[in-house]
C-alpha atoms as a PDB file:
ATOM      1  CA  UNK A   1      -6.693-112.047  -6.470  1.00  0.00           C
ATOM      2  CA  UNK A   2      -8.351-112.779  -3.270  1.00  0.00           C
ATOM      3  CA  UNK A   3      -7.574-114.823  -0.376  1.00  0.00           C
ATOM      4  CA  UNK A   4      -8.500-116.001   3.398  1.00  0.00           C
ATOM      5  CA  UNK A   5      -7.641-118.007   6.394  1.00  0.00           C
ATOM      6  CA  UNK A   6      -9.043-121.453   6.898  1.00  0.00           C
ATOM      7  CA  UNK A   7     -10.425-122.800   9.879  1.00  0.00           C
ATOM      8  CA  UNK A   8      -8.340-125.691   9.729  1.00  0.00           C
ATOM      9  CA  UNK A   9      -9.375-127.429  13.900  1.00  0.00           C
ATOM     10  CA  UNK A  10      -9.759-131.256  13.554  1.00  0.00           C
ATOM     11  CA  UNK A  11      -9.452-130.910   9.553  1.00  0.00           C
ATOM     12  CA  UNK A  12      -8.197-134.377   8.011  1.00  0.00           C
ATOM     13  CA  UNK A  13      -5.208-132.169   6.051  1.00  0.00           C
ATOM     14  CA  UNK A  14      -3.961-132.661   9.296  1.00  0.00           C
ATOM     15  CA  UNK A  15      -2.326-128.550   9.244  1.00  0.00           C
ATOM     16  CA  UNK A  16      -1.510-128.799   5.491  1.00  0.00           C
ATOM     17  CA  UNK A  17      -3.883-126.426   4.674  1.00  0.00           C
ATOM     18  CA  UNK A  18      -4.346-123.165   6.201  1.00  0.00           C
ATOM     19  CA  UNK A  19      -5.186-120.511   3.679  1.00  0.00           C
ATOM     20  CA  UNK A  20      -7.245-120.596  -0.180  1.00  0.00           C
ATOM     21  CA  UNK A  21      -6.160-118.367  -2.506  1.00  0.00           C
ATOM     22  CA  UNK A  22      -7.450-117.499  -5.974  1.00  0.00           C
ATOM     23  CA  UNK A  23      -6.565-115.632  -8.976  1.00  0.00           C
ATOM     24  CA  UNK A  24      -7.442-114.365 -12.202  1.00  0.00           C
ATOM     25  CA  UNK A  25      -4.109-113.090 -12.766  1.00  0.00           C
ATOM     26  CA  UNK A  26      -0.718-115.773 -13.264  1.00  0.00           C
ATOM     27  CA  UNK A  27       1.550-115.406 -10.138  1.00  0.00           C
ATOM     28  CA  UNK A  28       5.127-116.612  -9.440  1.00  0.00           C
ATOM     29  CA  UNK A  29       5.222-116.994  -5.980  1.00  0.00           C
ATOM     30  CA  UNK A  30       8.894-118.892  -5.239  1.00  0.00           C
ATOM     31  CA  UNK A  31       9.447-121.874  -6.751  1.00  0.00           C
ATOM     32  CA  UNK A  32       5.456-122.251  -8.422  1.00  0.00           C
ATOM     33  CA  UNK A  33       4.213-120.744 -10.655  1.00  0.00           C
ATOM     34  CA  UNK A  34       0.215-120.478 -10.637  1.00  0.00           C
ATOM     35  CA  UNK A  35      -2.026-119.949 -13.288  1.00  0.00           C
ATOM     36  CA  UNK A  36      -5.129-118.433 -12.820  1.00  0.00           C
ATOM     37  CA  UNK A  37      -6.830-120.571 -10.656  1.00  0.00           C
ATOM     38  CA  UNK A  38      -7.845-121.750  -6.751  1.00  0.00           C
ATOM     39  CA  UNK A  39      -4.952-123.224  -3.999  1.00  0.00           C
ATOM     40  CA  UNK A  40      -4.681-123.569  -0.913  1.00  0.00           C
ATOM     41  CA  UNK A  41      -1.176-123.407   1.311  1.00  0.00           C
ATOM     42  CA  UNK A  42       0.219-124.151   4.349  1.00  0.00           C
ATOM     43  CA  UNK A  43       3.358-123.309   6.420  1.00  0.00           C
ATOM     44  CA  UNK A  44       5.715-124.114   9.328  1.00  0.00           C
ATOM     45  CA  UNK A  45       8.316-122.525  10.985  1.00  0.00           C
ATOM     46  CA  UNK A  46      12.142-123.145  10.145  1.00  0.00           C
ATOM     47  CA  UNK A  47      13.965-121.116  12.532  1.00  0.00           C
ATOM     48  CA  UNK A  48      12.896-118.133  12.040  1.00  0.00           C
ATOM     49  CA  UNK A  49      10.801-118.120   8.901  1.00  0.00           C
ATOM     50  CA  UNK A  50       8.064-119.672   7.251  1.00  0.00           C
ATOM     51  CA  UNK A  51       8.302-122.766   4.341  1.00  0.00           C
ATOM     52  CA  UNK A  52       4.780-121.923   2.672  1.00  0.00           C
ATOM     53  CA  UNK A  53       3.864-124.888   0.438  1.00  0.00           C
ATOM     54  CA  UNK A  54       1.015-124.336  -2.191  1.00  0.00           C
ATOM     55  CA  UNK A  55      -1.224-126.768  -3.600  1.00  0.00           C
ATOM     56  CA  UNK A  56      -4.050-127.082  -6.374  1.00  0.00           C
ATOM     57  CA  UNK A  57      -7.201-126.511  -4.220  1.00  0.00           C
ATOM     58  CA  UNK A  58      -9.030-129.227  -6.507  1.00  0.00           C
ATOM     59  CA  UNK A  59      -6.810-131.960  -6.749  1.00  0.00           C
ATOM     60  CA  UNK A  60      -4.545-131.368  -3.761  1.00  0.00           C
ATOM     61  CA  UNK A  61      -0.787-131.161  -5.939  1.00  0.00           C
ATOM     62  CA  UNK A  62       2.024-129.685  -4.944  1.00  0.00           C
ATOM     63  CA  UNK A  63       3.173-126.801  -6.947  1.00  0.00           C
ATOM     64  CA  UNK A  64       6.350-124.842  -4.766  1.00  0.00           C
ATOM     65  CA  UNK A  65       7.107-123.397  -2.169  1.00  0.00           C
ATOM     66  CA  UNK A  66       9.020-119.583  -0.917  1.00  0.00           C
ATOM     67  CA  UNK A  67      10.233-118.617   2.213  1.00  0.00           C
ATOM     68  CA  UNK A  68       8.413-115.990   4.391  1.00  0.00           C
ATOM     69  CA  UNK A  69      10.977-113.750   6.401  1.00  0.00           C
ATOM     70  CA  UNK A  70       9.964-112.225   9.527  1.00  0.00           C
ATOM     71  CA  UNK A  71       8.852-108.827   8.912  1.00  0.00           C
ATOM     72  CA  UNK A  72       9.659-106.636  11.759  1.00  0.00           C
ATOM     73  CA  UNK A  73       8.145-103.348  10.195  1.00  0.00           C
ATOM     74  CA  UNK A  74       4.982-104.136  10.592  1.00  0.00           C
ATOM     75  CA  UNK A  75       2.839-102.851  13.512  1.00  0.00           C
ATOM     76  CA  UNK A  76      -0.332-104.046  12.438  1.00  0.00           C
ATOM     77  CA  UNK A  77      -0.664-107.583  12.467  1.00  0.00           C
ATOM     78  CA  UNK A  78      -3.436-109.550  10.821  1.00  0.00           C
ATOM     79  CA  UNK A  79      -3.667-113.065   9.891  1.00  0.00           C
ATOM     80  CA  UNK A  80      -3.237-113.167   5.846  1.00  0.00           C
ATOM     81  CA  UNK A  81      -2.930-110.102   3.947  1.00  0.00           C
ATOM     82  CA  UNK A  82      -1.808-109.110   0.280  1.00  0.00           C
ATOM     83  CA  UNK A  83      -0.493-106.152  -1.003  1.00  0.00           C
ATOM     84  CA  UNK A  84      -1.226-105.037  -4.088  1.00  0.00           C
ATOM     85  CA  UNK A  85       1.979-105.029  -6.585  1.00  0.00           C
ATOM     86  CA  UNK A  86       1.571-101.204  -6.894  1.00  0.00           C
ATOM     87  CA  UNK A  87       2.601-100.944  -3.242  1.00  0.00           C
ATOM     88  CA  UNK A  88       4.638-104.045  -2.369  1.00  0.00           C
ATOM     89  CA  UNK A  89       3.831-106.960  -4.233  1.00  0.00           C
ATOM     90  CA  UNK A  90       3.733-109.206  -0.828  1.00  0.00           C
ATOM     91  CA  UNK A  91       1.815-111.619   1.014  1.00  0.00           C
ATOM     92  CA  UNK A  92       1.633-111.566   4.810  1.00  0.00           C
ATOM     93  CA  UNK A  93       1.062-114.562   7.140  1.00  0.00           C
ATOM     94  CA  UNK A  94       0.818-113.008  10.685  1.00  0.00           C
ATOM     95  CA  UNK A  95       4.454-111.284  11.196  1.00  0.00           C
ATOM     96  CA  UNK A  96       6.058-112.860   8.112  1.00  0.00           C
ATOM     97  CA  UNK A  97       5.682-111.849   4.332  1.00  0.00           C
ATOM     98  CA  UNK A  98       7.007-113.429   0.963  1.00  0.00           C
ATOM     99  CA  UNK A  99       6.583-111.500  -2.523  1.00  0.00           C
ATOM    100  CA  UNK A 100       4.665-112.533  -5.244  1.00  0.00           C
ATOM    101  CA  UNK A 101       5.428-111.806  -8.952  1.00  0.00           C
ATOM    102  CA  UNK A 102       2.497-111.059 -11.676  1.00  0.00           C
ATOM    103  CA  UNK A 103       3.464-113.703 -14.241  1.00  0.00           C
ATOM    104  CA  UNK A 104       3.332-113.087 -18.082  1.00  0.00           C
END
């Protein structure tokens, strides 16, 4: 799995959009489940967290969405990272991280 930030200034998905993802591997990541594949995803804040809502890169559906909690243990912050599921199974966006599942 591999993924990166989009340079999303004065794109038409108007924000919807702000990170591609792709797999070889099925994930559950909230409420979709992804084969392997390409999507992008985008978030906004709710309080204080994250509703990150993924989407077929190709066709633009909507799959699901999680919640990304503030993650306060963190000292190093970088714009999108993954952790592998030996160490965490997670998914960072900045200071907030939701887990992923390897799906069977």
């Amino acid at each position: 799995m591999a993924g990166v930030v989009l340079i999303t200034a004065g794109y038409s998905a108007d924000g919807k959009y702000s990170n591609f993802l792709a797999t070889q591997v099925p994930l559950k990541i909230g409420t979709a489940s992804l084969p392997p594949g390409q999507y992008v995803f985008g978030w906004h804040r709710v309080k204080d967290s994250l509703q990150v809502l993924f989407y077929e890169a190709a066709s633009g559906r909507y799959l699901g969405e999680v919640q990304a909690s503030r993650d306060e243990t963190r000292r190093r912050i970088e714009s999108f990272q993954i952790l592998t599921p030996s160490e965490h199974s997670l998914m960072l966006i900045g200071r907030f991280g939701f887990h992923y599942e390897l799906a069977k």
